[in-house]
Protein backbone atom coordinates (compact mmCIF):
# COMPACT_ATOMS: atom_id res chain seq x y z
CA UNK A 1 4.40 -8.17 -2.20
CA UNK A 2 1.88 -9.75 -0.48
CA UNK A 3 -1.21 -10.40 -3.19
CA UNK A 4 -3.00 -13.02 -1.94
CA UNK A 5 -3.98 -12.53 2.22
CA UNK A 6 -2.77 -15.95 4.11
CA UNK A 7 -5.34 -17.74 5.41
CA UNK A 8 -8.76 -18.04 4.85
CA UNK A 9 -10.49 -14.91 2.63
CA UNK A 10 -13.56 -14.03 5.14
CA UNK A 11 -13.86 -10.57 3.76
CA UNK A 12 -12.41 -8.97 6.73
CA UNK A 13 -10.97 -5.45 6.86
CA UNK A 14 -8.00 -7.28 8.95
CA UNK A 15 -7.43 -10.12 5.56
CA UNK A 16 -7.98 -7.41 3.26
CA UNK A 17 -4.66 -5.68 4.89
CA UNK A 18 -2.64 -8.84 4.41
CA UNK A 19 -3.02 -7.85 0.96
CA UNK A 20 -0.25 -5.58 0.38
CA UNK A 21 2.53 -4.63 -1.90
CA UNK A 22 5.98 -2.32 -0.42
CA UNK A 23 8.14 0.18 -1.95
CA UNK A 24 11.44 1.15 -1.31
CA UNK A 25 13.60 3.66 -1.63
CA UNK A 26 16.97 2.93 -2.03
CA UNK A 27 18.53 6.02 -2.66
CA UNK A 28 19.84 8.62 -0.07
CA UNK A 29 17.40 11.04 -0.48
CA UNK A 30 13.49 11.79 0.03
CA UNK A 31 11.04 11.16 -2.18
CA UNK A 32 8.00 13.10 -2.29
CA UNK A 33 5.31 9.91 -3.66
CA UNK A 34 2.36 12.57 -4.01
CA UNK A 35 0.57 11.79 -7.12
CA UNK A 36 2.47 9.00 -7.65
CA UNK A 37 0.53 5.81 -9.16
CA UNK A 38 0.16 1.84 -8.15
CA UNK A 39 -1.94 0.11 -11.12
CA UNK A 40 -2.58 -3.56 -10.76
CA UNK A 41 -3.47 -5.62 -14.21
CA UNK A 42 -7.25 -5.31 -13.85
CA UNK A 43 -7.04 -1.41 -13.90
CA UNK A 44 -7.56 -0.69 -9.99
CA UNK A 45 -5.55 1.79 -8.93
CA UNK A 46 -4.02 3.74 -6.13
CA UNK A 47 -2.66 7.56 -6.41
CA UNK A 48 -0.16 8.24 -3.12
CA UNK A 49 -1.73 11.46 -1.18
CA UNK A 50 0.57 13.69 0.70
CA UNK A 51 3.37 10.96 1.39
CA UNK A 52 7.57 11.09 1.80
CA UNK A 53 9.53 8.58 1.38
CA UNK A 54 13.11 9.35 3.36
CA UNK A 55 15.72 7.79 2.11
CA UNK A 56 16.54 3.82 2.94
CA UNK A 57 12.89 3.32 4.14
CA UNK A 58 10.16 1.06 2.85
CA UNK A 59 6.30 1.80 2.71
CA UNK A 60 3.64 -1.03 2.71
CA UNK A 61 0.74 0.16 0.44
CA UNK A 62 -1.89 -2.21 2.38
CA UNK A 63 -5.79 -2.81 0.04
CA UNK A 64 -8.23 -1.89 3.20
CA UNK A 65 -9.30 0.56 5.52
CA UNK A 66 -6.75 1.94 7.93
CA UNK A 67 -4.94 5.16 9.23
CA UNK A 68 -2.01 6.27 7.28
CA UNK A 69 1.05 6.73 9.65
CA UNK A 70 4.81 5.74 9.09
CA UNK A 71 5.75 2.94 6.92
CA UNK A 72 1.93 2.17 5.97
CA UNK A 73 -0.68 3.58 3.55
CA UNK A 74 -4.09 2.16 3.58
CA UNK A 75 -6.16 2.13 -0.11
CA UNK A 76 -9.45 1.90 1.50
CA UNK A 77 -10.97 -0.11 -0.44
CA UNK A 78 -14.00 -2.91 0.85
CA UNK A 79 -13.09 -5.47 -1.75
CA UNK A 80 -9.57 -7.69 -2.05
CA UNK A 81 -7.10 -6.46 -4.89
């Protein structure tokens, strides 16, 4: 987990995206994440969209704006986490 963006907070989309926590599966098998949850201790939270998680791979739930593709999931949010 990454909570806290190194460097200087500017309000960036690139800082907010230094912000980011990763999951892992480390079973053998896929996991469908779809409607699966991330809740921080403020209440913000993130439900996963459409997203599988193969088996033995990671996924880096980054707090700004950004394509989904392999291995990273964007939250699109404007504000730091």
């Amino acid at each position: 987990m990454q909570y806290d963006s190194p460097g200087r907070d500017d309000r960036s989309n690139r800082s907010r995206n230094k912000e980011w926590v990763e999951i892992t599966n480390d079973g053998r098998r896929a996991v469908n994440l779809e409607g699966w949850t991330l809740t921080d201790e403020d209440g913000h939270t993130f439900t996963f969209r459409h997203y599988r998680l193969s088996g033995h791979e990671s996924v880096r739930v980054h707090t700004g704006e950004g394509r989904d593709r392999d291995g990273h999931v964007f939250q699109d949010r404007r504000h730091y986490v």
